[in-house]
N, C-alpha and C. Protein backbone atom coordinates (compact mmCIF):
# COMPACT_ATOMS: atom_id res chain seq x y z
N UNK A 1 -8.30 -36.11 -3.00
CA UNK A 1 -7.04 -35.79 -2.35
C UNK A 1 -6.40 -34.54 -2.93
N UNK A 2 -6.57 -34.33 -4.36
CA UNK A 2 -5.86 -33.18 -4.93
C UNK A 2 -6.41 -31.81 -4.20
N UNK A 3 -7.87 -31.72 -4.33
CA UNK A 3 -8.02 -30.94 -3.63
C UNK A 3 -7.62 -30.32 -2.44
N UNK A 4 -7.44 -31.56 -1.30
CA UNK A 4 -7.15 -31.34 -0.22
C UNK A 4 -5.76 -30.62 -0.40
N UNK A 5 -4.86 -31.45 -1.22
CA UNK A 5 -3.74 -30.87 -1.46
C UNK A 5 -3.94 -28.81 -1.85
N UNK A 6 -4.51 -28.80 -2.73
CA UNK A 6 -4.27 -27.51 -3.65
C UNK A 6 -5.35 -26.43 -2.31
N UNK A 7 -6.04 -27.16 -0.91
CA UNK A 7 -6.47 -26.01 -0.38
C UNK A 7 -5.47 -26.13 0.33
N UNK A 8 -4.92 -26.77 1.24
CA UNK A 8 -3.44 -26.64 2.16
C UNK A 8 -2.64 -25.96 1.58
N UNK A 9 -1.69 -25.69 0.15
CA UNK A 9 -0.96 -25.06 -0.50
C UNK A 9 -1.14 -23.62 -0.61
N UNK A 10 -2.59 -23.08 -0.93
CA UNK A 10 -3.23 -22.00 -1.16
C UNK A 10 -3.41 -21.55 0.38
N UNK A 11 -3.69 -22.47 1.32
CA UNK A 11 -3.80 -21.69 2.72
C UNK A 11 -2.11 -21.52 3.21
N UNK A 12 -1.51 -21.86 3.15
CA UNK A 12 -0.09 -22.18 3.33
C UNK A 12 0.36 -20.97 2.97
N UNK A 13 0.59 -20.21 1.54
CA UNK A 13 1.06 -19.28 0.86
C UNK A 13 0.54 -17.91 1.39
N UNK A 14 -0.91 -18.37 1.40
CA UNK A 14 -1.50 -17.01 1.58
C UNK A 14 -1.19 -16.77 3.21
N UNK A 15 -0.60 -17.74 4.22
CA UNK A 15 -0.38 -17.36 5.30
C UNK A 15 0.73 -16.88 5.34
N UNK A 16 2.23 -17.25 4.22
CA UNK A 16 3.03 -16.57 4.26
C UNK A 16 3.06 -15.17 3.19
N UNK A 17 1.92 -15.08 3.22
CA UNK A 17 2.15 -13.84 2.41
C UNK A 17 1.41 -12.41 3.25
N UNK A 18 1.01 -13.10 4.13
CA UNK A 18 0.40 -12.29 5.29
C UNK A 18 1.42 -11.82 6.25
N UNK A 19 2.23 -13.12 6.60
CA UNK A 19 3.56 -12.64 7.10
C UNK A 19 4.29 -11.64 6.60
N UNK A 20 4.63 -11.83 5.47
CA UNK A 20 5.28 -10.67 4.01
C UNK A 20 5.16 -9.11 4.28
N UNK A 21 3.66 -9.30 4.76
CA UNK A 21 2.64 -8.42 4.69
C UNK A 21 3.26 -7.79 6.25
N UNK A 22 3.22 -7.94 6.91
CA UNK A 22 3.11 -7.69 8.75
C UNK A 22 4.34 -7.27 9.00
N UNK A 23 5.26 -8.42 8.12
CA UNK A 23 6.59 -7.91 8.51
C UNK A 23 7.07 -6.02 7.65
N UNK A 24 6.22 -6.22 6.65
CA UNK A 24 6.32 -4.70 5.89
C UNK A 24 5.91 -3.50 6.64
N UNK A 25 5.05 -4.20 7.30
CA UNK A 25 4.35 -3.17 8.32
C UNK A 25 4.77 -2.61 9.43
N UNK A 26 5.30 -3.60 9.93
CA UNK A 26 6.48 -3.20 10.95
C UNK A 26 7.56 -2.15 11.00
N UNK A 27 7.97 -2.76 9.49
CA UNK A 27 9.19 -2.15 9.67
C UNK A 27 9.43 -0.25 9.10
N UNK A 28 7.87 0.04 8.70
CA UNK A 28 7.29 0.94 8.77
C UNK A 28 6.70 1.80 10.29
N UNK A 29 6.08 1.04 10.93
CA UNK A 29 5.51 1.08 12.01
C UNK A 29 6.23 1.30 13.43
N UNK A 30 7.05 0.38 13.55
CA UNK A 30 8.15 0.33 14.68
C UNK A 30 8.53 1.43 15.21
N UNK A 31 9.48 1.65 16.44
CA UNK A 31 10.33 3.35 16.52
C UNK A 31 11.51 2.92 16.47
N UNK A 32 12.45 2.07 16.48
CA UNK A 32 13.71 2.18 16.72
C UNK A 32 14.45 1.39 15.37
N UNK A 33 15.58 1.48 14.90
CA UNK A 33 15.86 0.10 14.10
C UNK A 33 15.98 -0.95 14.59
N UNK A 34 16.42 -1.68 15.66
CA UNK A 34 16.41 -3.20 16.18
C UNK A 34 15.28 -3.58 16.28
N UNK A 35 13.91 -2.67 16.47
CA UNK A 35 12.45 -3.35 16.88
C UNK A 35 12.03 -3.54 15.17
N UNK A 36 12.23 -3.14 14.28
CA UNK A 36 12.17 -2.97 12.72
C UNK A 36 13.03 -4.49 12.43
N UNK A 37 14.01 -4.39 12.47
CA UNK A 37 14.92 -5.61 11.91
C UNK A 37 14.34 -7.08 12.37
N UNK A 38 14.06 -6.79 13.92
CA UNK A 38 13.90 -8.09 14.70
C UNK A 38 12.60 -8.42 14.08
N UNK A 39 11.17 -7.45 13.89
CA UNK A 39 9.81 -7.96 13.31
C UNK A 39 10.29 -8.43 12.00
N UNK A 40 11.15 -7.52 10.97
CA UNK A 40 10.93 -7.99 9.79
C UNK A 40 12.03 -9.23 9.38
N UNK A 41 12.80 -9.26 9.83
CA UNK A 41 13.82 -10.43 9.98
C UNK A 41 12.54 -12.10 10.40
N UNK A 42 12.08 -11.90 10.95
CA UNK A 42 11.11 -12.78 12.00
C UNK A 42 10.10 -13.39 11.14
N UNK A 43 9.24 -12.24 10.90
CA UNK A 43 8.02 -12.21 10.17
C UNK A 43 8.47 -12.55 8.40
N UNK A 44 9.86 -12.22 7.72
CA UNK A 44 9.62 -12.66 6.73
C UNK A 44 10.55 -13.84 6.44
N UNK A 45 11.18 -14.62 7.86
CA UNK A 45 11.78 -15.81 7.24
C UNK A 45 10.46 -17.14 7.87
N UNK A 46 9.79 -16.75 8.28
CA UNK A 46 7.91 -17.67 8.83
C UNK A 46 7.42 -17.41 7.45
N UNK A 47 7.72 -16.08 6.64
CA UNK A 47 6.52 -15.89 5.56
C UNK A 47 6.76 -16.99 4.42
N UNK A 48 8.29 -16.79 4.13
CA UNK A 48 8.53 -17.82 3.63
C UNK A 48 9.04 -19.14 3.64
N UNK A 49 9.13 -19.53 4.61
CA UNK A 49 8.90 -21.06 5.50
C UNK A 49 7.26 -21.38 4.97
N UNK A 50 6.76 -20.73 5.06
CA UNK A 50 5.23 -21.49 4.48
C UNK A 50 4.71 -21.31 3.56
N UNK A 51 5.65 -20.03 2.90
CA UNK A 51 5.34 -20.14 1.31
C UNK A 51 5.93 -21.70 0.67
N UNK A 52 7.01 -22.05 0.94
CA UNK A 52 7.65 -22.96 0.62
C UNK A 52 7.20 -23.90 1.04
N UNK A 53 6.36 -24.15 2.25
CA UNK A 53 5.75 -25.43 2.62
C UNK A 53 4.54 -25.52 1.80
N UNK A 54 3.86 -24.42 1.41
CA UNK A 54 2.91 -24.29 0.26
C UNK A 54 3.35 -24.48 -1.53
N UNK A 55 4.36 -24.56 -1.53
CA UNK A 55 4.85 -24.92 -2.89
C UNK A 55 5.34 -26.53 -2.94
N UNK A 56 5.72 -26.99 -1.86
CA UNK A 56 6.58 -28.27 -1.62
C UNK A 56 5.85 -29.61 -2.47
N UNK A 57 4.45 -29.33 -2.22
CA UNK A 57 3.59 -30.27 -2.84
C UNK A 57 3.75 -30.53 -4.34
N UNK A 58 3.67 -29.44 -5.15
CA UNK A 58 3.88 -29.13 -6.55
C UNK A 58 5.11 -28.89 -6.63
N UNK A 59 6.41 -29.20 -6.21
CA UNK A 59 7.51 -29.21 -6.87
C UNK A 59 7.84 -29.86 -8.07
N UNK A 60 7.24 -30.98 -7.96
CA UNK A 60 6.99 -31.71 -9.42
C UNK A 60 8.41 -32.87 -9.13
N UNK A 61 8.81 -33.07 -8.09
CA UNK A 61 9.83 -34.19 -7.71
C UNK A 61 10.79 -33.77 -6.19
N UNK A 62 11.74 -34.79 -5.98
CA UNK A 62 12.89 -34.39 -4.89
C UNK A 62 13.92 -33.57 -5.02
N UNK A 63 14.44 -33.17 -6.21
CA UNK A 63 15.36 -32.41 -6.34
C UNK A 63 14.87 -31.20 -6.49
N UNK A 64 13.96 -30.78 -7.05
CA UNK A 64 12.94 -29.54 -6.90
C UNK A 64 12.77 -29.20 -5.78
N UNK A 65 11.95 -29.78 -4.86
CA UNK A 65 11.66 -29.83 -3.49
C UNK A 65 13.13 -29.79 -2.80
N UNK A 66 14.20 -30.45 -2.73
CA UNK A 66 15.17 -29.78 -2.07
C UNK A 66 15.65 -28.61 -2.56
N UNK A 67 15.91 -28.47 -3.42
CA UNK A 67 15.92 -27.01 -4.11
C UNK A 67 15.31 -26.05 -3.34
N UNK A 68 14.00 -26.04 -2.92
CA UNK A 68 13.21 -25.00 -2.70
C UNK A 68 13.85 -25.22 -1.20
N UNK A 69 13.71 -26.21 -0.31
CA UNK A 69 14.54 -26.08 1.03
C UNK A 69 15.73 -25.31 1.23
N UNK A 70 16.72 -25.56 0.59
CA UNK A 70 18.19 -24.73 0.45
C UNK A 70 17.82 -23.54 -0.13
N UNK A 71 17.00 -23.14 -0.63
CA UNK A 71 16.72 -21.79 -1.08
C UNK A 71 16.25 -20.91 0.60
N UNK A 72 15.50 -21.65 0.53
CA UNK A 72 14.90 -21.42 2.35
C UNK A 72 16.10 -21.20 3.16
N UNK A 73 16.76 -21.84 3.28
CA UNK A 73 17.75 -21.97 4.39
C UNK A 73 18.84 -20.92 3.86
N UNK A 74 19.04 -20.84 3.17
CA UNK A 74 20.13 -19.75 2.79
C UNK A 74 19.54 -18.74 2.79
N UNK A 75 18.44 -18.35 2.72
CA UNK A 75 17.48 -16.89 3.28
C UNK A 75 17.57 -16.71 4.73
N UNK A 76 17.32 -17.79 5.27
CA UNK A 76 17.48 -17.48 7.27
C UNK A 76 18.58 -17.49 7.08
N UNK A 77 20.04 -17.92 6.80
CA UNK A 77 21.53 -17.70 6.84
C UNK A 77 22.16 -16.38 6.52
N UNK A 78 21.15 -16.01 5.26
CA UNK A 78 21.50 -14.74 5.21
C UNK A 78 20.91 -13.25 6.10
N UNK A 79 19.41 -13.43 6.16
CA UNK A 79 18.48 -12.48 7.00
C UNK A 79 19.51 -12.52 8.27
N UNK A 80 19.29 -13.60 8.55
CA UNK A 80 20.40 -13.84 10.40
C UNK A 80 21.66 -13.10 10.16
N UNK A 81 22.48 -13.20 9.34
CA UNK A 81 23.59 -12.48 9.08
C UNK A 81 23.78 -10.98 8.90
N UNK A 82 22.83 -10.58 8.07
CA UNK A 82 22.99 -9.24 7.41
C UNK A 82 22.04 -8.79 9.25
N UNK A 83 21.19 -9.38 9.17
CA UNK A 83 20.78 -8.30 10.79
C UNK A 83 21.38 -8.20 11.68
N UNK A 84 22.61 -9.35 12.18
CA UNK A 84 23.61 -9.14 12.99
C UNK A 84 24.69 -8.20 12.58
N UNK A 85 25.17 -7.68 11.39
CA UNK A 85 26.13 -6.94 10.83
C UNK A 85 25.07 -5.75 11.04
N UNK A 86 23.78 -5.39 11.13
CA UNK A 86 23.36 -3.58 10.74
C UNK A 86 23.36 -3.69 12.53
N UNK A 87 22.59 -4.70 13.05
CA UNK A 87 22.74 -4.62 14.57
C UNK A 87 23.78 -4.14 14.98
N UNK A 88 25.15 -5.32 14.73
CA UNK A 88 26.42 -4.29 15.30
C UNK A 88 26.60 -2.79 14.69
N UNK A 89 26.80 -2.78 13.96
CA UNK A 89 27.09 -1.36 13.44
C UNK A 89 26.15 -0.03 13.85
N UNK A 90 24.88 -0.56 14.30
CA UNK A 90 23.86 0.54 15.49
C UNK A 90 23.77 0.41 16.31
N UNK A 91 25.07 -0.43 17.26
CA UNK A 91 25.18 -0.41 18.30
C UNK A 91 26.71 0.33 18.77
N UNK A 92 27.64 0.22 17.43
CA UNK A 92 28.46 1.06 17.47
C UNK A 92 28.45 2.97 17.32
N UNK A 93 27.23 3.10 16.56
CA UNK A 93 26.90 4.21 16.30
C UNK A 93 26.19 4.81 17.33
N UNK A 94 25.24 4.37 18.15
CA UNK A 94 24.47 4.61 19.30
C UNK A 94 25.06 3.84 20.33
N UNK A 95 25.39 4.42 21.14
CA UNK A 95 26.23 3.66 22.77
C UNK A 95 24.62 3.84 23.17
N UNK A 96 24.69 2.87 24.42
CA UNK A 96 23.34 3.09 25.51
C UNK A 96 23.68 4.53 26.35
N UNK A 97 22.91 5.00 26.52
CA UNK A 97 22.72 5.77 27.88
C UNK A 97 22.42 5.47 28.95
């Protein structure tokens, strides 16, 4: 069973670290800032949603393991936040045409 455990964890991480990865790329890659924010906003709160589902096993108890949840969640609270504040503010700076 450990095993099974320690390959799910290791596939888990390394999938959010691929995310990590994609979302970096993006926000390199992209042309505009909203197509940048929206990939890397996206891509790195999935990266670490499964980094953390890859650690959850080895927390070493429940308060650990919630720990690492609220750590999670206050990352999407914040990513969601801070991209709605640069969003508005480049939407104030750039009107549509």
């Amino acid at each position: 069973m450990s095993l099974l455990l320690t390959l799910f964890s290791g596939i888990a991480i390394a999938a959010g670290v691929v995310f990590f990865i994609a979302g970096s790329v993006a926000l390199l890659r992209f042309p505009d800032p909203l197509s940048r924010l929206h990939a890397l906003t996206k891509a790195d709160s999935l990266g670490l949603g499964l980094i953390v589902l890859g650690l959850l096993p080895w927390a070493g108890g429940w308060l650990a393991a919630l720990k690492l949840i609220l750590v999670w969640l206050l990352v999407l609270l914040a990513g969601a936040t801070a991209t709605q504040l640069i969003a508005e503010r480049l939407r104030r700076e750039d009107p549509p045409r």
